[in-house]
Protein backbone atom coordinates (compact mmCIF):
# COMPACT_ATOMS: atom_id res chain seq x y z
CA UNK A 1 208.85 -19.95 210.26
CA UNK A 2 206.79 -16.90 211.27
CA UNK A 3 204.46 -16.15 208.43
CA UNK A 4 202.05 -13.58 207.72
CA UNK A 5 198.73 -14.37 205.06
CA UNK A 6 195.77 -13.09 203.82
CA UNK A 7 193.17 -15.25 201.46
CA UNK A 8 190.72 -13.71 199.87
CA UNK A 9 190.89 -10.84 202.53
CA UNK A 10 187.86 -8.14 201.81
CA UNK A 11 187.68 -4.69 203.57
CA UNK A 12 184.42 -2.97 203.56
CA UNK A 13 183.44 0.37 204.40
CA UNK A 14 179.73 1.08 204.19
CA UNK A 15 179.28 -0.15 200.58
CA UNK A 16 182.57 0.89 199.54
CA UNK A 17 184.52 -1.84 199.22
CA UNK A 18 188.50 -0.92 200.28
CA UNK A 19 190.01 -4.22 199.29
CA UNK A 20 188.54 -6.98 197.58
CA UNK A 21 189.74 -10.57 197.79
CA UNK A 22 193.77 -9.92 198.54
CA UNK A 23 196.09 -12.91 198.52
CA UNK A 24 199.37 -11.93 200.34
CA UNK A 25 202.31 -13.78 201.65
CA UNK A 26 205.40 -12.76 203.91
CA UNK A 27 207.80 -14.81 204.95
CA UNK A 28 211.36 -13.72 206.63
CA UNK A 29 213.91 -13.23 204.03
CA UNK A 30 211.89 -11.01 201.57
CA UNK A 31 211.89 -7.56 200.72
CA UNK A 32 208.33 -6.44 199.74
CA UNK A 33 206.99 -3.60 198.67
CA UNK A 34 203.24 -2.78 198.14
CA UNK A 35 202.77 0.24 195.45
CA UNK A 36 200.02 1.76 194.43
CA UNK A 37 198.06 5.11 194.20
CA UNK A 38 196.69 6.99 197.16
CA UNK A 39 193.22 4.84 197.53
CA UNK A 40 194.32 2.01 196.44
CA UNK A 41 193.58 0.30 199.32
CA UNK A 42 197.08 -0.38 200.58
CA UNK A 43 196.27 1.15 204.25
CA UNK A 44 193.73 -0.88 204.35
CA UNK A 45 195.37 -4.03 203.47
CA UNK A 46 198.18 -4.01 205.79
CA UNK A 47 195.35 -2.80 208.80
CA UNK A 48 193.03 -5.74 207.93
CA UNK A 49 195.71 -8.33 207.79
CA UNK A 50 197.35 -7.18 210.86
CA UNK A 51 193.51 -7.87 212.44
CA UNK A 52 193.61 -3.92 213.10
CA UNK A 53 190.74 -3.34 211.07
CA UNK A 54 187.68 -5.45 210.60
CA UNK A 55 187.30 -7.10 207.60
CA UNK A 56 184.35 -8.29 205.63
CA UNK A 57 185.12 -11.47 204.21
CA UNK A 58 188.46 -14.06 203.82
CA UNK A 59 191.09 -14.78 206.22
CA UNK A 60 194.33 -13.66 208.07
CA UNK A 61 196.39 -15.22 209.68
CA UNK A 62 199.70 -14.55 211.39
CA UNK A 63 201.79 -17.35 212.14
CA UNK A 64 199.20 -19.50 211.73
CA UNK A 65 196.93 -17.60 214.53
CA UNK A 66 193.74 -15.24 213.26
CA UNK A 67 195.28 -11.95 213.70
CA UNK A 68 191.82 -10.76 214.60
CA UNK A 69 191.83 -12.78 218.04
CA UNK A 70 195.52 -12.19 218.46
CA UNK A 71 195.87 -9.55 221.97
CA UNK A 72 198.22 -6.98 220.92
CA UNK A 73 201.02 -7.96 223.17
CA UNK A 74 200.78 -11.66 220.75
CA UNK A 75 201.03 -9.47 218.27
CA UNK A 76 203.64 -7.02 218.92
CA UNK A 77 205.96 -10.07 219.67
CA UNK A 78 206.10 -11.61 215.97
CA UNK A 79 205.49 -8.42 213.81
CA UNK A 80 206.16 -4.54 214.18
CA UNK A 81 204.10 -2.22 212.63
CA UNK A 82 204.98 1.34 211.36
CA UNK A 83 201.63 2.73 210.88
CA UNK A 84 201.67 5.56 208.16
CA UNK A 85 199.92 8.21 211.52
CA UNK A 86 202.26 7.88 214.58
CA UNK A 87 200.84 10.12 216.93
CA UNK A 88 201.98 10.51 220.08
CA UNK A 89 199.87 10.92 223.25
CA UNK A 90 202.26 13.24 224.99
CA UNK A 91 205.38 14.45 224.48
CA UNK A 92 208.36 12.17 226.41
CA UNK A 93 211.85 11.82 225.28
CA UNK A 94 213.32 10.11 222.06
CA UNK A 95 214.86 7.38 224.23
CA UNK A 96 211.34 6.50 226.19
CA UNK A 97 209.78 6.33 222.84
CA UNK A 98 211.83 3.87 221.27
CA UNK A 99 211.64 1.84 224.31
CA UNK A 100 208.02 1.35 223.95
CA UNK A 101 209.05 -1.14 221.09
CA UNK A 102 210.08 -3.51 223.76
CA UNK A 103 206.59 -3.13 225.85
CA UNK A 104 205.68 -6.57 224.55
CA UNK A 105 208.72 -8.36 226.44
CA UNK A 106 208.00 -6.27 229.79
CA UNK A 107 209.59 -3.79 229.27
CA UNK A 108 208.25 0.22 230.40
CA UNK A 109 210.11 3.38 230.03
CA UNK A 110 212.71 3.74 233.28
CA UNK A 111 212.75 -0.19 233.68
CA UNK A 112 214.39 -2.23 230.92
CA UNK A 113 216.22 -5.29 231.19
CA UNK A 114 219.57 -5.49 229.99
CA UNK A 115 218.32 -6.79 226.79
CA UNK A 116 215.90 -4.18 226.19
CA UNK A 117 218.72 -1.52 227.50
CA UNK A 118 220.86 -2.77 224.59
CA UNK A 119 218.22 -3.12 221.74
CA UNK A 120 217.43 0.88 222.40
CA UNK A 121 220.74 1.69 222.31
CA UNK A 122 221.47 -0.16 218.74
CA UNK A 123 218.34 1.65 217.51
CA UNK A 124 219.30 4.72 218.57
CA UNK A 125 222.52 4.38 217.05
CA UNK A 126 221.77 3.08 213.38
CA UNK A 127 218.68 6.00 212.68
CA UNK A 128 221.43 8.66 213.88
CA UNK A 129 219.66 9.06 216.99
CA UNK A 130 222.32 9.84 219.39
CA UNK A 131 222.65 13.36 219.77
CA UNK A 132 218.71 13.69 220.00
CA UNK A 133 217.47 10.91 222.83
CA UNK A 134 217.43 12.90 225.47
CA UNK A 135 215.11 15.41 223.77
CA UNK A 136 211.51 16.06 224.23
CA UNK A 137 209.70 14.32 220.78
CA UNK A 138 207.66 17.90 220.44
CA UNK A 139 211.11 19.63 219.59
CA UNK A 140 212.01 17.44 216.79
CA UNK A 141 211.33 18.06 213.57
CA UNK A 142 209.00 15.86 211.12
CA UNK A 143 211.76 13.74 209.69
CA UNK A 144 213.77 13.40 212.93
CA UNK A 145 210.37 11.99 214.66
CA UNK A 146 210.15 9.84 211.57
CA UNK A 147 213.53 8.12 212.47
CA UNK A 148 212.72 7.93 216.15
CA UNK A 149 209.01 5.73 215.00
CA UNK A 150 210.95 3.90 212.85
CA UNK A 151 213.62 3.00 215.35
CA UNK A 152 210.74 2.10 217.62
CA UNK A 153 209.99 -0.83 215.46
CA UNK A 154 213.39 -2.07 214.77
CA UNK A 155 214.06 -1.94 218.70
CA UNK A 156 211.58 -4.10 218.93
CA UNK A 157 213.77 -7.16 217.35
CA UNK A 158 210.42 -8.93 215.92
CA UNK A 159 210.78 -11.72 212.63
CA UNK A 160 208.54 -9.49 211.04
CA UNK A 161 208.16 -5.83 209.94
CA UNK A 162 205.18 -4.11 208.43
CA UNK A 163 205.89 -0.38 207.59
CA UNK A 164 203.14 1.94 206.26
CA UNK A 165 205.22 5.00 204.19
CA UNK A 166 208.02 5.31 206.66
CA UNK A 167 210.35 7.17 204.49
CA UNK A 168 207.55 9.73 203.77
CA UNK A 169 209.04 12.39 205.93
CA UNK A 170 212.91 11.71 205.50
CA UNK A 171 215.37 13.94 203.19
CA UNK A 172 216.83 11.59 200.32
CA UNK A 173 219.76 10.98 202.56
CA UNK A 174 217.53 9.13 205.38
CA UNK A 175 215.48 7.45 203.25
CA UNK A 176 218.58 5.20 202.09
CA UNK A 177 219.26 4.98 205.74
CA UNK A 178 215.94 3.63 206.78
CA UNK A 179 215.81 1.49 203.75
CA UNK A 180 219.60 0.22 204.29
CA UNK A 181 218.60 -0.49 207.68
CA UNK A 182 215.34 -2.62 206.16
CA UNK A 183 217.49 -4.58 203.32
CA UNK A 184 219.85 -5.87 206.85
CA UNK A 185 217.00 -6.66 208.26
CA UNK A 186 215.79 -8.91 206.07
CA UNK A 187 219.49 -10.10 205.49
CA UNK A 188 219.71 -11.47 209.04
CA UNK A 189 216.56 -13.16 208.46
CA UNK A 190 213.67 -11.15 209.20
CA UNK A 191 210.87 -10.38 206.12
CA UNK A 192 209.73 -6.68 205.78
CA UNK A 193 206.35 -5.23 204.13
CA UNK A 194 207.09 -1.48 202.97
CA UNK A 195 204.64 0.74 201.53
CA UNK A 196 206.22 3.07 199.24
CA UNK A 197 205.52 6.16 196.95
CA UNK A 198 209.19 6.12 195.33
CA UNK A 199 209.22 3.65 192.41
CA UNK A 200 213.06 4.16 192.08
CA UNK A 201 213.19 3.17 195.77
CA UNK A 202 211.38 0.42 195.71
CA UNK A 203 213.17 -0.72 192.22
CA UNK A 204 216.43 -0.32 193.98
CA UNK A 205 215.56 -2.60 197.48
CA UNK A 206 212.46 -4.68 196.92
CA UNK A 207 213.10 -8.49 196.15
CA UNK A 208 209.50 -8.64 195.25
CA UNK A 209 206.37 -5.87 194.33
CA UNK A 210 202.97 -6.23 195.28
CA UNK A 211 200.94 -3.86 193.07
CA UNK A 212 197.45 -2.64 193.89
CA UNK A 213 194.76 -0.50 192.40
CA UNK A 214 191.28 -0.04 193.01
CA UNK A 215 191.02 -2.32 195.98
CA UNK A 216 192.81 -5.19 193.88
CA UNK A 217 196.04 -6.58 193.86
CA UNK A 218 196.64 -7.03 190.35
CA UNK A 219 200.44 -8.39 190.16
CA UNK A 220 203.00 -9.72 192.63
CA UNK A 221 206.32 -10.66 191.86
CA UNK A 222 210.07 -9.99 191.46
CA UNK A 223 210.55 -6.94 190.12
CA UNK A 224 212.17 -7.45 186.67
CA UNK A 225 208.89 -9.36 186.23
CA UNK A 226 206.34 -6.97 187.35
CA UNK A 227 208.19 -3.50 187.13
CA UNK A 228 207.09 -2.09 183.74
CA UNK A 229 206.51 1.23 181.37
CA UNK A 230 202.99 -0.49 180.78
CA UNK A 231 202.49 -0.99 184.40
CA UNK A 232 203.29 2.77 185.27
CA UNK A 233 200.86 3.79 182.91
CA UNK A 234 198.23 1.79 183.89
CA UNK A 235 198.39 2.31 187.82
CA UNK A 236 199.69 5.52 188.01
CA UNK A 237 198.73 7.09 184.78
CA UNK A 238 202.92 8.37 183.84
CA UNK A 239 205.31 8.32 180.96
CA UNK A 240 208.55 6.28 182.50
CA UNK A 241 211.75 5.18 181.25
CA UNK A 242 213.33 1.76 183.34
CA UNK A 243 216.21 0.76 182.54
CA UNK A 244 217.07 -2.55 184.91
CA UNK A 245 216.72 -1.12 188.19
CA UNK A 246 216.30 2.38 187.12
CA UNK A 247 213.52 4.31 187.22
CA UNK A 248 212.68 7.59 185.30
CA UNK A 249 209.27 9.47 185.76
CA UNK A 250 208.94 11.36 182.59
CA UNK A 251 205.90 12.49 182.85
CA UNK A 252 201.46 12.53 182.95
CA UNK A 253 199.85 10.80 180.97
């Protein structure tokens, strides 16, 4: 079983210390989601464990391998990443794009295998996709290039998913899509880290939350366990109202 874990895992930059001795776990048939404030350190977190981002003290390891000596096509075989900046180099269509999520099985835009031929086509089917992939990526709008990234990674059929925001962009219809599409993921087997800003979101999908604030993680588990009006207050400094998977935002502190 493809895992991916940190111990102790410390980020540094100058003195500043990003995140200080994190403990995380994923495993294929979980639903995570990391919350937190902006600076919390989550960026960080998922950039240091993925051996992205140099870290200053514990371990990381990614089915069993350093992800710091990992090369990236090692890498890009067991886990996709959805970083939270997807920039693109040059503007190419929405179907050569997604295709570069099968680069680490051979594959280039113009000369895919069957196999990659019918992942691309899947992805571009379940984020909507089909009326656009022909199109340059510079006429698209924000959201629509934030379904084409995030069918990227899901073309790229890996155990493991590690997404950074990716509903940031999306209209309140898409961002059930992309999450739909996440929750089937991990129901055929495959284990997804989400970063998210939505609580209700996150309430609705995750099987477990990993919370963080000031470079900590200071709770992980399910979320009737962890999900609380005392917890909201704390990290994010808001009146709520839960009531089981509901979430209402009533307020600042």
């Amino acid at each position: 079983m493809v895992d991916l874990v940190t111990s102790d895992l410390t980020v540094k930059a100058g003195d500043a210390v990003l995140v200080q001795a994190a403990n995380l776990r994923l495993v294929p048939g979980e639903l995570v989601a990391l919350l937190g404030p902006n600076g919390a350190g989550k960026t960080s977190l998922l950039r240091a464990a993925l051996g992205l981002e140099k870290r200053a003290g514990g371990t990381a390891t990614l089915d069993g391998m350093d992800t710091a000596h990992l090369s990236p096509m090692q890498r890009a075989r067991l886990i996709a990443y959805l970083p939270q900046q997807r920039p693109l180099a040059w503007p190419n269509t929405v179907r050569d794009v997604i295709a570069l999520g099968r680069y680490a099985y051979g594959a280039a835009p113009g000369r895919l295998s069957a196999a990659d031929a019918t992942a691309v086509d899947v992805a571009i089917a379940q984020y909507d996709l089909a009326d656009f992939a022909e199109r340059e990526t510079d006429t698209l709008s924000g959201g629509e290039l934030a379904r084409v990234h995030c069918a990227r990674a899901f073309a790229s059929e890996t155990p493991l998913l590690v997404a950074d925001e990716p509903v940031a962009a999306l209209d309140p219809r898409h961002q059930f899509r992309v999450m739909d599409m996440v929750r089937q993921f991990v129901a055929k087997g495959g284990g997804a880290l989400v970063v998210l800003h939505d609580i209700a979101l996150a309430a609705r999908y995750a099987s477990r939350m990993v919370w963080m604030q000031n470079g900590r993680i200071i709770a992980d588990g399910p979320s009737a366990e962890t999900l609380t009006e005392q917890r909201l207050a704390e990290v994010y400094g808001v009146r709520a109202r839960i009531t089981g998977t509901s979430v209402e935002i009533e307020g600042a502190l």
